[in-house]
ModelCIF file with pLDDT and N, C-alpha, C, O atoms, coordinates in Angstrom:
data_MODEL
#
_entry.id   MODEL 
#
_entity.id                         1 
_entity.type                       polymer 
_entity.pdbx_number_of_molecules   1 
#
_entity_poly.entity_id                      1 
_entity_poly.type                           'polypeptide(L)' 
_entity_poly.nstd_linkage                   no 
_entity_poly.nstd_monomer                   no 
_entity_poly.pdbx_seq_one_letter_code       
;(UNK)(UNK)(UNK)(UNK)(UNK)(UNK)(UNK)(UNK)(UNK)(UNK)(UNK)(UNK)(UNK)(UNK)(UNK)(UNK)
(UNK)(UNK)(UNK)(UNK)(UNK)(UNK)(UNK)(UNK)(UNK)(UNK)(UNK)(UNK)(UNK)(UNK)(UNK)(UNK)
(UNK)(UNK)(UNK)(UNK)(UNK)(UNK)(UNK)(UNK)(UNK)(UNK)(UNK)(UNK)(UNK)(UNK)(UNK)
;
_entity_poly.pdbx_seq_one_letter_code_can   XXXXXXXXXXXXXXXXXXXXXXXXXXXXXXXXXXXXXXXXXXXXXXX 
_entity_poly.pdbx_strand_id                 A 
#
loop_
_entity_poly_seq.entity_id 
_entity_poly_seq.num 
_entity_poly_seq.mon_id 
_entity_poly_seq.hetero 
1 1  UNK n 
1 2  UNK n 
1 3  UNK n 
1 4  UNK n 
1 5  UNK n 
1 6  UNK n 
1 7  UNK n 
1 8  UNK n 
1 9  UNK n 
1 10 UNK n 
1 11 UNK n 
1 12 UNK n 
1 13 UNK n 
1 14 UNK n 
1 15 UNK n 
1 16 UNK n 
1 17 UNK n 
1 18 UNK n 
1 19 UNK n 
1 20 UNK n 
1 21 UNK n 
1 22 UNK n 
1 23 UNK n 
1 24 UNK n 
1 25 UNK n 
1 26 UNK n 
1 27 UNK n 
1 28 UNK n 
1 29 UNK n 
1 30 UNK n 
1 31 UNK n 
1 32 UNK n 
1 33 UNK n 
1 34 UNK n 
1 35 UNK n 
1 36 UNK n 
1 37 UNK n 
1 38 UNK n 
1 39 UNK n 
1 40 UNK n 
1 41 UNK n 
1 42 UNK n 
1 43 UNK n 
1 44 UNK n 
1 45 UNK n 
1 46 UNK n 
1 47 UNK n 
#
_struct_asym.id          A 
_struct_asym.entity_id   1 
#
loop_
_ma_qa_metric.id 
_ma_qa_metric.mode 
_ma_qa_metric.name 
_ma_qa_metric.software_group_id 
_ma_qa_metric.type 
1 global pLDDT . pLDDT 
2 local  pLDDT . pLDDT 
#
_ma_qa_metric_global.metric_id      1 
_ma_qa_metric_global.metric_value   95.89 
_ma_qa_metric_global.model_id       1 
_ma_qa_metric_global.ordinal_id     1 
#
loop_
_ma_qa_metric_local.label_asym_id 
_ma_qa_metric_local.label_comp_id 
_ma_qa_metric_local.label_seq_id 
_ma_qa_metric_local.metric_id 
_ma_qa_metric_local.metric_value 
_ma_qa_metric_local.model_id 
_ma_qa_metric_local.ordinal_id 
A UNK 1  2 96.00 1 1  
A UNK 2  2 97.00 1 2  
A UNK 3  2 97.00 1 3  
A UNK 4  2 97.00 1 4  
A UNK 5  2 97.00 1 5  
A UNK 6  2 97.00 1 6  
A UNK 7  2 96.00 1 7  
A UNK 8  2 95.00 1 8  
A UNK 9  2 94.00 1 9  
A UNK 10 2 88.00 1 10 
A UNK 11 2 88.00 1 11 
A UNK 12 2 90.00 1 12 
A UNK 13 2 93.00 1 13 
A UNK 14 2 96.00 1 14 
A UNK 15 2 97.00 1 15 
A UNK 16 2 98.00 1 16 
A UNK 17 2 98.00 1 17 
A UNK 18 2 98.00 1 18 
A UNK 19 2 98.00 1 19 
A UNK 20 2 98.00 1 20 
A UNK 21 2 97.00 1 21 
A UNK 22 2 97.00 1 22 
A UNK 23 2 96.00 1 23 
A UNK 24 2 96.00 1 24 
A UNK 25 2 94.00 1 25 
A UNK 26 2 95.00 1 26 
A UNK 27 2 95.00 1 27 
A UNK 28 2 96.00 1 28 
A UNK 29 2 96.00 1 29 
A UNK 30 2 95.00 1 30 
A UNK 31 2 94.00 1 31 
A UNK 32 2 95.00 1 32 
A UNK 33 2 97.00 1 33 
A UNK 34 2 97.00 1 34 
A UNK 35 2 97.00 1 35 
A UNK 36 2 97.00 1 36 
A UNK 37 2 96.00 1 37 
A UNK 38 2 97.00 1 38 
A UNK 39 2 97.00 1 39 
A UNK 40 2 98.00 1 40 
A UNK 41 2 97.00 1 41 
A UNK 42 2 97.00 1 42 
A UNK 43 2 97.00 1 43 
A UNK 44 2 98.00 1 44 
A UNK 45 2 97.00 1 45 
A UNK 46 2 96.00 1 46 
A UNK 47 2 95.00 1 47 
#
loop_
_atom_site.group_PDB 
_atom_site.id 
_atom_site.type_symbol 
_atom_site.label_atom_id 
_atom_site.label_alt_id 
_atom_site.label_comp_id 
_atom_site.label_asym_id 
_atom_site.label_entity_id 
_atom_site.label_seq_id 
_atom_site.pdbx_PDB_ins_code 
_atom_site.Cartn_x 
_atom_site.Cartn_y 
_atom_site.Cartn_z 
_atom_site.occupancy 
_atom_site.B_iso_or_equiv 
_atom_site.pdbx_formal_charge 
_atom_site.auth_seq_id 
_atom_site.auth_comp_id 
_atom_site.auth_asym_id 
_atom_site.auth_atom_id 
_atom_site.pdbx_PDB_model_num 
ATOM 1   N N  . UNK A 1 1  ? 1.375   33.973 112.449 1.00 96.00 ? 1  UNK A N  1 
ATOM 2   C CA . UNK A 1 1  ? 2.451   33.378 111.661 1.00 96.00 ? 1  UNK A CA 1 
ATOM 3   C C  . UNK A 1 1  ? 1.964   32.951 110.278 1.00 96.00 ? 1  UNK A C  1 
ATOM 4   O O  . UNK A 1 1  ? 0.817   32.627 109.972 1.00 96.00 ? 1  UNK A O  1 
ATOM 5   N N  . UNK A 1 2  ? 3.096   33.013 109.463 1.00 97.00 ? 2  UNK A N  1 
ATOM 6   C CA . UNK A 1 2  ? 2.125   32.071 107.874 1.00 97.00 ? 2  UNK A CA 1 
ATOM 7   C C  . UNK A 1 2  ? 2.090   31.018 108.098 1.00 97.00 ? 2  UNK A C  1 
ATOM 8   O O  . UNK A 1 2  ? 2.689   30.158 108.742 1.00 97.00 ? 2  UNK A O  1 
ATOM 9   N N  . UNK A 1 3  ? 1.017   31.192 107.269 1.00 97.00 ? 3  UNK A N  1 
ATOM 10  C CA . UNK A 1 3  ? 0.820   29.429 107.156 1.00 97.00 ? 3  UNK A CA 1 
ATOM 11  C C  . UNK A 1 3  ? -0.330  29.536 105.986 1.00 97.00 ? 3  UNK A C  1 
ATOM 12  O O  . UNK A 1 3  ? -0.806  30.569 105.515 1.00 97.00 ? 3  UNK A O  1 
ATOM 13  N N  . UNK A 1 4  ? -0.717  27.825 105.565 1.00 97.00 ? 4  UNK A N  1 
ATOM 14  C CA . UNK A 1 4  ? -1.231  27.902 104.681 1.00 97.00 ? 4  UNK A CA 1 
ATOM 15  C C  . UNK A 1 4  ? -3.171  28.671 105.071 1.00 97.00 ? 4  UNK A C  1 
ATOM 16  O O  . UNK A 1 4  ? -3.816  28.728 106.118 1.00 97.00 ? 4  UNK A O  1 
ATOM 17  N N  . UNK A 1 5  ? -3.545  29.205 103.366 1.00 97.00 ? 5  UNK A N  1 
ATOM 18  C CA . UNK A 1 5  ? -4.586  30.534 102.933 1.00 97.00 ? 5  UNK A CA 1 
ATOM 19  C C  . UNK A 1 5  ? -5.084  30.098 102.006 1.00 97.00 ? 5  UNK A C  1 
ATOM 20  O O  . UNK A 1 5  ? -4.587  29.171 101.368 1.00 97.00 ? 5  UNK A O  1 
ATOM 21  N N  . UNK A 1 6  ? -6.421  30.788 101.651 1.00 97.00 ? 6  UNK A N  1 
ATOM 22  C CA . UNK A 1 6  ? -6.628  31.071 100.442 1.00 97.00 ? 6  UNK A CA 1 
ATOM 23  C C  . UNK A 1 6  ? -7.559  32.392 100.149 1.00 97.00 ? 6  UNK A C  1 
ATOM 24  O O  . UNK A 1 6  ? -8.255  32.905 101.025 1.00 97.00 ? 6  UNK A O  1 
ATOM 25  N N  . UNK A 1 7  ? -7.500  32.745 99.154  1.00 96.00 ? 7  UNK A N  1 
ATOM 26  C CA . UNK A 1 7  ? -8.683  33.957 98.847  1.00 96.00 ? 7  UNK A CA 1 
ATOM 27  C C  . UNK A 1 7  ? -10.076 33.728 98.896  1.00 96.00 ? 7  UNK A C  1 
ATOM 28  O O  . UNK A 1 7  ? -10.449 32.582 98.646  1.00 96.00 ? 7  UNK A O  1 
ATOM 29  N N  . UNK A 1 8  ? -10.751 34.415 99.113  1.00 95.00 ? 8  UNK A N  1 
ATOM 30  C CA . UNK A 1 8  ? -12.414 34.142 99.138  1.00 95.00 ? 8  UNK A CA 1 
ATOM 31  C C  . UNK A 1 8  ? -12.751 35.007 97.654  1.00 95.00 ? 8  UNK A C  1 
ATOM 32  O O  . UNK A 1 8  ? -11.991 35.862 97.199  1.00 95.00 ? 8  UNK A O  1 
ATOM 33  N N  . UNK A 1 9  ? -14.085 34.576 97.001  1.00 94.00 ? 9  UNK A N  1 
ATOM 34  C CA . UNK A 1 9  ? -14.428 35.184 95.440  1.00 94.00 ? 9  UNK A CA 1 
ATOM 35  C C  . UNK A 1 9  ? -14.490 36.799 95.255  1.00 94.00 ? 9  UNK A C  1 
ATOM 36  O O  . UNK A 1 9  ? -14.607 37.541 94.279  1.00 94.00 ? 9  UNK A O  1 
ATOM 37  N N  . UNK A 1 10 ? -14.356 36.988 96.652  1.00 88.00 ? 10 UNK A N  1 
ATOM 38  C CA . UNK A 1 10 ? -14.282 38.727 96.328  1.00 88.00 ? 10 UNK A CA 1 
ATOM 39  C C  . UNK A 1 10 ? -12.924 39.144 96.030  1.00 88.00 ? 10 UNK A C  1 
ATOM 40  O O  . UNK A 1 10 ? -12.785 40.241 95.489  1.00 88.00 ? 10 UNK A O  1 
ATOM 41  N N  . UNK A 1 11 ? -11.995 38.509 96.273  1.00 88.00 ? 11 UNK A N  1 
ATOM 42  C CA . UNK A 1 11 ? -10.758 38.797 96.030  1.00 88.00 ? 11 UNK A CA 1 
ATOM 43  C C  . UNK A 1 11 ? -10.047 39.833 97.118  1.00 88.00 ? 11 UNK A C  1 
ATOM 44  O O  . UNK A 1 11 ? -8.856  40.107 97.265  1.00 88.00 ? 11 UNK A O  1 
ATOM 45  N N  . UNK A 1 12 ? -11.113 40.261 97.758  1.00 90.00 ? 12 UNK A N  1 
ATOM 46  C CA . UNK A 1 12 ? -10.676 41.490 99.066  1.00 90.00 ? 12 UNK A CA 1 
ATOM 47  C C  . UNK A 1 12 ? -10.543 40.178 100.326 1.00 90.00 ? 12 UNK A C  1 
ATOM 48  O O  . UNK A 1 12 ? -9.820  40.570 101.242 1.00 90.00 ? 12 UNK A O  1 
ATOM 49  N N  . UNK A 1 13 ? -11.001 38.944 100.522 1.00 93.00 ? 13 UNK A N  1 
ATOM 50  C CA . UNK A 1 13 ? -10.101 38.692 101.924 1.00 93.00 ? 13 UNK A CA 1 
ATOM 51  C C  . UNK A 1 13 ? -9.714  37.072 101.620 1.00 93.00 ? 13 UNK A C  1 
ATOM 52  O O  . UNK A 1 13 ? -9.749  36.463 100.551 1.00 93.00 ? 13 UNK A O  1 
ATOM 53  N N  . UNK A 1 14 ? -9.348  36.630 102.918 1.00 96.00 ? 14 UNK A N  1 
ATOM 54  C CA . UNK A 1 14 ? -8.251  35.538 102.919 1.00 96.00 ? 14 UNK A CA 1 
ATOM 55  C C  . UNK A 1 14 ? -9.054  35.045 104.176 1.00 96.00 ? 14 UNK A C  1 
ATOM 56  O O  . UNK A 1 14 ? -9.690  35.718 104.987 1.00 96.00 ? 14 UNK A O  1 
ATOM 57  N N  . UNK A 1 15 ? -8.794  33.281 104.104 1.00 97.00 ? 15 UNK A N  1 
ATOM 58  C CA . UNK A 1 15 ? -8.720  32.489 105.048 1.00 97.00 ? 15 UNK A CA 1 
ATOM 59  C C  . UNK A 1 15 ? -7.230  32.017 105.472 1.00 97.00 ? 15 UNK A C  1 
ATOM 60  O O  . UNK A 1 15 ? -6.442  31.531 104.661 1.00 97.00 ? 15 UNK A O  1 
ATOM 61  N N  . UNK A 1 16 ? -6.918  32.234 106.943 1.00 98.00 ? 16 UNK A N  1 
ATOM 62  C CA . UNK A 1 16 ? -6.105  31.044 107.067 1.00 98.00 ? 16 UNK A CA 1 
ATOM 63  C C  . UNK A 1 16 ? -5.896  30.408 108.267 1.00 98.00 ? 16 UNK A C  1 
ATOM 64  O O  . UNK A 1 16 ? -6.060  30.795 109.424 1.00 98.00 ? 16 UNK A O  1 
ATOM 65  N N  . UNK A 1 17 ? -5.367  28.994 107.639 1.00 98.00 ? 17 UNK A N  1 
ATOM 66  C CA . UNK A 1 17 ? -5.580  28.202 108.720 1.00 98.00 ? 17 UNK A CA 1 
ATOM 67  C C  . UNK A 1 17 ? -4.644  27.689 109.463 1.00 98.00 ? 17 UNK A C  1 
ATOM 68  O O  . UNK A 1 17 ? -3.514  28.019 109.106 1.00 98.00 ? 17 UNK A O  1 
ATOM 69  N N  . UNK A 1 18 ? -4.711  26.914 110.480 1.00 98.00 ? 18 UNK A N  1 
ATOM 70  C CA . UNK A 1 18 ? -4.307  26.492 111.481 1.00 98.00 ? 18 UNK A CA 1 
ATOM 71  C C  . UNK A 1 18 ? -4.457  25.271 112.436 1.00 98.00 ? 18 UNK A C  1 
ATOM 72  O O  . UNK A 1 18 ? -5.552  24.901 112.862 1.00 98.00 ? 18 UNK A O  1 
ATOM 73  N N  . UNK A 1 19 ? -3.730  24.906 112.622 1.00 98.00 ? 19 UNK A N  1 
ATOM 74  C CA . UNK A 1 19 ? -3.710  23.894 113.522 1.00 98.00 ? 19 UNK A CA 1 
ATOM 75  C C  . UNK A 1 19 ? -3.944  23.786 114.892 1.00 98.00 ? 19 UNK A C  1 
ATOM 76  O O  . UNK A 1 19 ? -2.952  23.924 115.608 1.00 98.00 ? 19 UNK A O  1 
ATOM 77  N N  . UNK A 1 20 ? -4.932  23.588 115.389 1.00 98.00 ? 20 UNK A N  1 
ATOM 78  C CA . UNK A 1 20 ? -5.424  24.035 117.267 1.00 98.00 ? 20 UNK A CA 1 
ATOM 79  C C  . UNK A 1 20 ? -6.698  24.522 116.959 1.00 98.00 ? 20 UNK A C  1 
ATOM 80  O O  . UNK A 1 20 ? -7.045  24.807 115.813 1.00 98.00 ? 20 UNK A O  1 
ATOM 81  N N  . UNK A 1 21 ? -7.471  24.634 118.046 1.00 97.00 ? 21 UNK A N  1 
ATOM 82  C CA . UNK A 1 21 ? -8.776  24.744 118.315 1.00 97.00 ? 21 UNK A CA 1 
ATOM 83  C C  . UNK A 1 21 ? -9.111  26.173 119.151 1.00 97.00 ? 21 UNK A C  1 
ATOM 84  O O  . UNK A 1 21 ? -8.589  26.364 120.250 1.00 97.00 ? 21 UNK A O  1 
ATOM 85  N N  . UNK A 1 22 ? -10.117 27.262 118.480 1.00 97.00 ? 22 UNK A N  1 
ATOM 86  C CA . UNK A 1 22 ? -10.676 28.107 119.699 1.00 97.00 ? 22 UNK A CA 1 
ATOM 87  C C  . UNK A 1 22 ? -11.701 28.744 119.498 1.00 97.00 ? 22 UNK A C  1 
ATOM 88  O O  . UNK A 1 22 ? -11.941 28.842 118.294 1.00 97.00 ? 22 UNK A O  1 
ATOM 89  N N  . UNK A 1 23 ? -12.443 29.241 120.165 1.00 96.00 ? 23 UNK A N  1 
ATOM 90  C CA . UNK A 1 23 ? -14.065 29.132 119.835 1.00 96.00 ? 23 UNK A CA 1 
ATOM 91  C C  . UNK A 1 23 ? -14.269 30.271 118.316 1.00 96.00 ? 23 UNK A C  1 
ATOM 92  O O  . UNK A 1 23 ? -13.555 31.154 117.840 1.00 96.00 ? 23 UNK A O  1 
ATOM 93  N N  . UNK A 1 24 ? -15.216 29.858 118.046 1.00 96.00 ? 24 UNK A N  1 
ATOM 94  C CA . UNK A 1 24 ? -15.554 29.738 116.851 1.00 96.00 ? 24 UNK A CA 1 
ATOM 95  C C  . UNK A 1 24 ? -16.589 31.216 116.796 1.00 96.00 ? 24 UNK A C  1 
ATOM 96  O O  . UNK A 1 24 ? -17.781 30.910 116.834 1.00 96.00 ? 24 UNK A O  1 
ATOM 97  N N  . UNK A 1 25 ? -16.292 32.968 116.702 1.00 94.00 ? 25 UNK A N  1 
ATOM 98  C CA . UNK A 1 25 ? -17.104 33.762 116.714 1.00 94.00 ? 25 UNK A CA 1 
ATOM 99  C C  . UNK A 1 25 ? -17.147 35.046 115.671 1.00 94.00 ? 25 UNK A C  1 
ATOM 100 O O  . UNK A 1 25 ? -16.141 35.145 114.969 1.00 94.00 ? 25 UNK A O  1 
ATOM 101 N N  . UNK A 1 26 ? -18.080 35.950 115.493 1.00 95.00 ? 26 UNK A N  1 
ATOM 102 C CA . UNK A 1 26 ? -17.397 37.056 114.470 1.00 95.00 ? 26 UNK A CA 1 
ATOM 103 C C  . UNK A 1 26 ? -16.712 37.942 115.564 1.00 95.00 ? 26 UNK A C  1 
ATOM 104 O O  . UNK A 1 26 ? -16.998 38.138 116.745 1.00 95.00 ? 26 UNK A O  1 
ATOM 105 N N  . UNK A 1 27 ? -15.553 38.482 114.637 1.00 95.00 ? 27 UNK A N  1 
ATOM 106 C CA . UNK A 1 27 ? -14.515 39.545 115.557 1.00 95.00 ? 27 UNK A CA 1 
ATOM 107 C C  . UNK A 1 27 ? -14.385 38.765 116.958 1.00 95.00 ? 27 UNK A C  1 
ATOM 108 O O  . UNK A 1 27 ? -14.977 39.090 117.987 1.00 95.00 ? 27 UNK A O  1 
ATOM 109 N N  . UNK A 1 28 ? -13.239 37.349 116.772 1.00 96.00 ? 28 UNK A N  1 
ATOM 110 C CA . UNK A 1 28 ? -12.952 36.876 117.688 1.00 96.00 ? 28 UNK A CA 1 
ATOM 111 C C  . UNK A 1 28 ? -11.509 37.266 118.266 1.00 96.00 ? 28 UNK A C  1 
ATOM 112 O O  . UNK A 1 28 ? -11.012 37.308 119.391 1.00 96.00 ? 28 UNK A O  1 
ATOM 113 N N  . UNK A 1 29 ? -10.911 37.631 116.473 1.00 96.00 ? 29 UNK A N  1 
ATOM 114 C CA . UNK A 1 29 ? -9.493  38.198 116.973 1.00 96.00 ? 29 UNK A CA 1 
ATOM 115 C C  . UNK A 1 29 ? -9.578  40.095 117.104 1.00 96.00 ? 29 UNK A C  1 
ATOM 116 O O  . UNK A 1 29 ? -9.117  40.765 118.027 1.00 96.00 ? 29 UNK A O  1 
ATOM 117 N N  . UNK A 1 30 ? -10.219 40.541 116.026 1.00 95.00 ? 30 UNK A N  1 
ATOM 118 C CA . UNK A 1 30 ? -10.544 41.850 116.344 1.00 95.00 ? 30 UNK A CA 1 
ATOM 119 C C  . UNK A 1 30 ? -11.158 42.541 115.404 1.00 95.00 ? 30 UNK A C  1 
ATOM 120 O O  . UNK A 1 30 ? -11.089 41.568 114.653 1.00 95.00 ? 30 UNK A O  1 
ATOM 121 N N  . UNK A 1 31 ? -11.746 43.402 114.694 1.00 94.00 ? 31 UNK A N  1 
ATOM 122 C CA . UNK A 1 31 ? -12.829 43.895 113.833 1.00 94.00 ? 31 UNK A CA 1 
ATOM 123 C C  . UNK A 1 31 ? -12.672 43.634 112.496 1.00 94.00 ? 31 UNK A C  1 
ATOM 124 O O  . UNK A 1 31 ? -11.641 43.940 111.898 1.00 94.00 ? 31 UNK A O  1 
ATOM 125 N N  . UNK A 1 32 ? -13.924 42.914 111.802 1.00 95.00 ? 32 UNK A N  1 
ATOM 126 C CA . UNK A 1 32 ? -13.630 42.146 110.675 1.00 95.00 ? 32 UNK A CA 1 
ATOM 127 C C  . UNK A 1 32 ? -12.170 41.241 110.594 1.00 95.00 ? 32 UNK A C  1 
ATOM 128 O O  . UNK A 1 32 ? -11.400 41.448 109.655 1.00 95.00 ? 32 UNK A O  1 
ATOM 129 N N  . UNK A 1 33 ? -11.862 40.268 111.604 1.00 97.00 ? 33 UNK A N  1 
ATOM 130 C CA . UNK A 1 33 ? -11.127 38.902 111.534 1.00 97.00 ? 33 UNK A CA 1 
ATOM 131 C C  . UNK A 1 33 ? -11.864 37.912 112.450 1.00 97.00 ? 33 UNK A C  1 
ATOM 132 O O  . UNK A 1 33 ? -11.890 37.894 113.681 1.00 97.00 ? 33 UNK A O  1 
ATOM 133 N N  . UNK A 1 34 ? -12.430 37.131 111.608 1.00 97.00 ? 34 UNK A N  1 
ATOM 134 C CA . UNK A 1 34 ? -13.544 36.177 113.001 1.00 97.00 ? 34 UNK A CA 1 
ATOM 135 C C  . UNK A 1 34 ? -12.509 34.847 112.680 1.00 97.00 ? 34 UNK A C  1 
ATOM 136 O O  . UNK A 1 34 ? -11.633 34.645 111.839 1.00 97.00 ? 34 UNK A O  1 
ATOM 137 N N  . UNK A 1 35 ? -12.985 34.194 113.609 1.00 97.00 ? 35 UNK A N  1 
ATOM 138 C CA . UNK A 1 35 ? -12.750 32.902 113.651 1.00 97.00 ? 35 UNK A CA 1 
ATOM 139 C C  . UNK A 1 35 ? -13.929 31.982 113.229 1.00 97.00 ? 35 UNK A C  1 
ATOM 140 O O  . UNK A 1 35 ? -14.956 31.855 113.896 1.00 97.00 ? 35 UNK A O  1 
ATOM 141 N N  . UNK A 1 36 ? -13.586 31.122 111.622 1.00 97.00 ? 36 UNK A N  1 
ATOM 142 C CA . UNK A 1 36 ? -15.277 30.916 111.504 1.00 97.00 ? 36 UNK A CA 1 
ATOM 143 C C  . UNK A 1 36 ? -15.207 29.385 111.757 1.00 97.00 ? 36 UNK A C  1 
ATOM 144 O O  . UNK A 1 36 ? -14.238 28.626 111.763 1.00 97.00 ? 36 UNK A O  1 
ATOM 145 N N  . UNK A 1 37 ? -16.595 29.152 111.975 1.00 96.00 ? 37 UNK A N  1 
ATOM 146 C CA . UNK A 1 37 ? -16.686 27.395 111.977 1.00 96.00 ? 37 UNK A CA 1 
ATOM 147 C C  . UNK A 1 37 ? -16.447 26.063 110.942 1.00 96.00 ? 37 UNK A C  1 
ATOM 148 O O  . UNK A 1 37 ? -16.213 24.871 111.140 1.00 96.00 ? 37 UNK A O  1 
ATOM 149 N N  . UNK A 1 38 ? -16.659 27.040 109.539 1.00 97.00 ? 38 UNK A N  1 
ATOM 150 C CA . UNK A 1 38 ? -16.458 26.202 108.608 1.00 97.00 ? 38 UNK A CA 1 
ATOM 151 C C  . UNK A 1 38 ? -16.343 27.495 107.400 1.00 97.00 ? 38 UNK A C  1 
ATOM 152 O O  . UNK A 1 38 ? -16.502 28.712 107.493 1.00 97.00 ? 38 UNK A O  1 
ATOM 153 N N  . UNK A 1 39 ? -15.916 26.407 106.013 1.00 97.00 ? 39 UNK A N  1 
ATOM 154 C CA . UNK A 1 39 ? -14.954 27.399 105.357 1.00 97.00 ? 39 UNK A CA 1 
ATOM 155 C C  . UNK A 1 39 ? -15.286 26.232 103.653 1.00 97.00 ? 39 UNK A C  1 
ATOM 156 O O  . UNK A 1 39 ? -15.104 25.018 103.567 1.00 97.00 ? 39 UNK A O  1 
ATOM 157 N N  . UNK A 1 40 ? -15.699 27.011 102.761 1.00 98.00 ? 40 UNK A N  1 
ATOM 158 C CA . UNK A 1 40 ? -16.075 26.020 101.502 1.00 98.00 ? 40 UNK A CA 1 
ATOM 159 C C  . UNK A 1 40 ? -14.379 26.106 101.424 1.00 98.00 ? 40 UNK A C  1 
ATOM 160 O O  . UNK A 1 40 ? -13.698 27.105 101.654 1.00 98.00 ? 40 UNK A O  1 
ATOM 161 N N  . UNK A 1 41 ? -13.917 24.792 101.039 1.00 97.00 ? 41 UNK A N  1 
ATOM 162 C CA . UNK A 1 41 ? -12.702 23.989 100.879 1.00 97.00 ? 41 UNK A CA 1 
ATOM 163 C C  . UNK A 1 41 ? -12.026 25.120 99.823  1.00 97.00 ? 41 UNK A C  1 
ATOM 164 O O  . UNK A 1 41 ? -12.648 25.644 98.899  1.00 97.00 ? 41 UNK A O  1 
ATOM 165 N N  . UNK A 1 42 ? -10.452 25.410 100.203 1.00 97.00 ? 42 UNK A N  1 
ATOM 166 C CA . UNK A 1 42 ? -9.779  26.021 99.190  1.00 97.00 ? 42 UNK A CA 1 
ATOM 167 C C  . UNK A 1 42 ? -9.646  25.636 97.625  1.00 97.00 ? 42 UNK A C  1 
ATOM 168 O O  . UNK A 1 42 ? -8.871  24.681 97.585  1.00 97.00 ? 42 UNK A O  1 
ATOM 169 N N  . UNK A 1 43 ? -10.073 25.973 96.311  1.00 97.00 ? 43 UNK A N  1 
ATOM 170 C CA . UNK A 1 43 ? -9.792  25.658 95.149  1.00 97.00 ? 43 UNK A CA 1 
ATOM 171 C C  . UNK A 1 43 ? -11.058 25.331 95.097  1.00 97.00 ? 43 UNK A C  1 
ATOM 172 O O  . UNK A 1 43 ? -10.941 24.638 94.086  1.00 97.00 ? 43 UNK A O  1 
ATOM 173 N N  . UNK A 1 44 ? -12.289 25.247 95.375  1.00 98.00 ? 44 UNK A N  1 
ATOM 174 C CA . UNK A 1 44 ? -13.527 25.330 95.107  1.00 98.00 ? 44 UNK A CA 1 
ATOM 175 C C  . UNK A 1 44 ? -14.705 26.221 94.489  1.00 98.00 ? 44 UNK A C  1 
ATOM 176 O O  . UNK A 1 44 ? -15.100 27.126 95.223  1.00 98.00 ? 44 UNK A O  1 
ATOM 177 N N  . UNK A 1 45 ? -15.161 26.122 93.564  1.00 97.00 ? 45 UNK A N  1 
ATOM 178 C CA . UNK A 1 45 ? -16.176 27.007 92.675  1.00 97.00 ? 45 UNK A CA 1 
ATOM 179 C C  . UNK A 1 45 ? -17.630 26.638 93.465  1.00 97.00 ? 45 UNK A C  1 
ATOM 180 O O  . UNK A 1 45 ? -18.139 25.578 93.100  1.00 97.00 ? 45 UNK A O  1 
ATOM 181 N N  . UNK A 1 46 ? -18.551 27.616 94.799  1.00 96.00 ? 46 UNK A N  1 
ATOM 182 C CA . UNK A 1 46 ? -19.588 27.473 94.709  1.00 96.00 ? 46 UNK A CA 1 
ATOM 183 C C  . UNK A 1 46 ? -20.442 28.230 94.102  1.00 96.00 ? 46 UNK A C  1 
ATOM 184 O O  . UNK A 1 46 ? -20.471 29.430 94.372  1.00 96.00 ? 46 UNK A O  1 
ATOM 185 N N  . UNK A 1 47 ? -21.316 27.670 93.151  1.00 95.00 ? 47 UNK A N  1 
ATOM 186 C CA . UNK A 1 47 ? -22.361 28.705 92.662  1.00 95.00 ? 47 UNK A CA 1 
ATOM 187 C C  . UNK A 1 47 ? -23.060 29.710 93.409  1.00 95.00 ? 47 UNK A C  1 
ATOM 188 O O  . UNK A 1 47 ? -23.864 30.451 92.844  1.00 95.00 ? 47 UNK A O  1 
#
């Protein structure tokens, strides 16, 4: 469903998130879509 996203610096993928809990792996939903553990905060510049 939508809900709130954001882009990652490559501009090729997207986070989004959700509300609820489930384990945390690569290709948890299915090839290249993981479920990750943590996520640098949307609107953030890391060097």
């Amino acid at each position: 469903p939508e809900t709130a996203s954001s882009s990652t610096p490559s501009g090729t993928g997207s986070h989004l998130i959700y509300i609820g809990e489930c384990k945390t792996k690569a290709h948890a939903i299915g090839r290249r879509v993981d479920t990750a553990f943590m996520s640098p905060l949307p609107g953030v510049y890391a060097p």
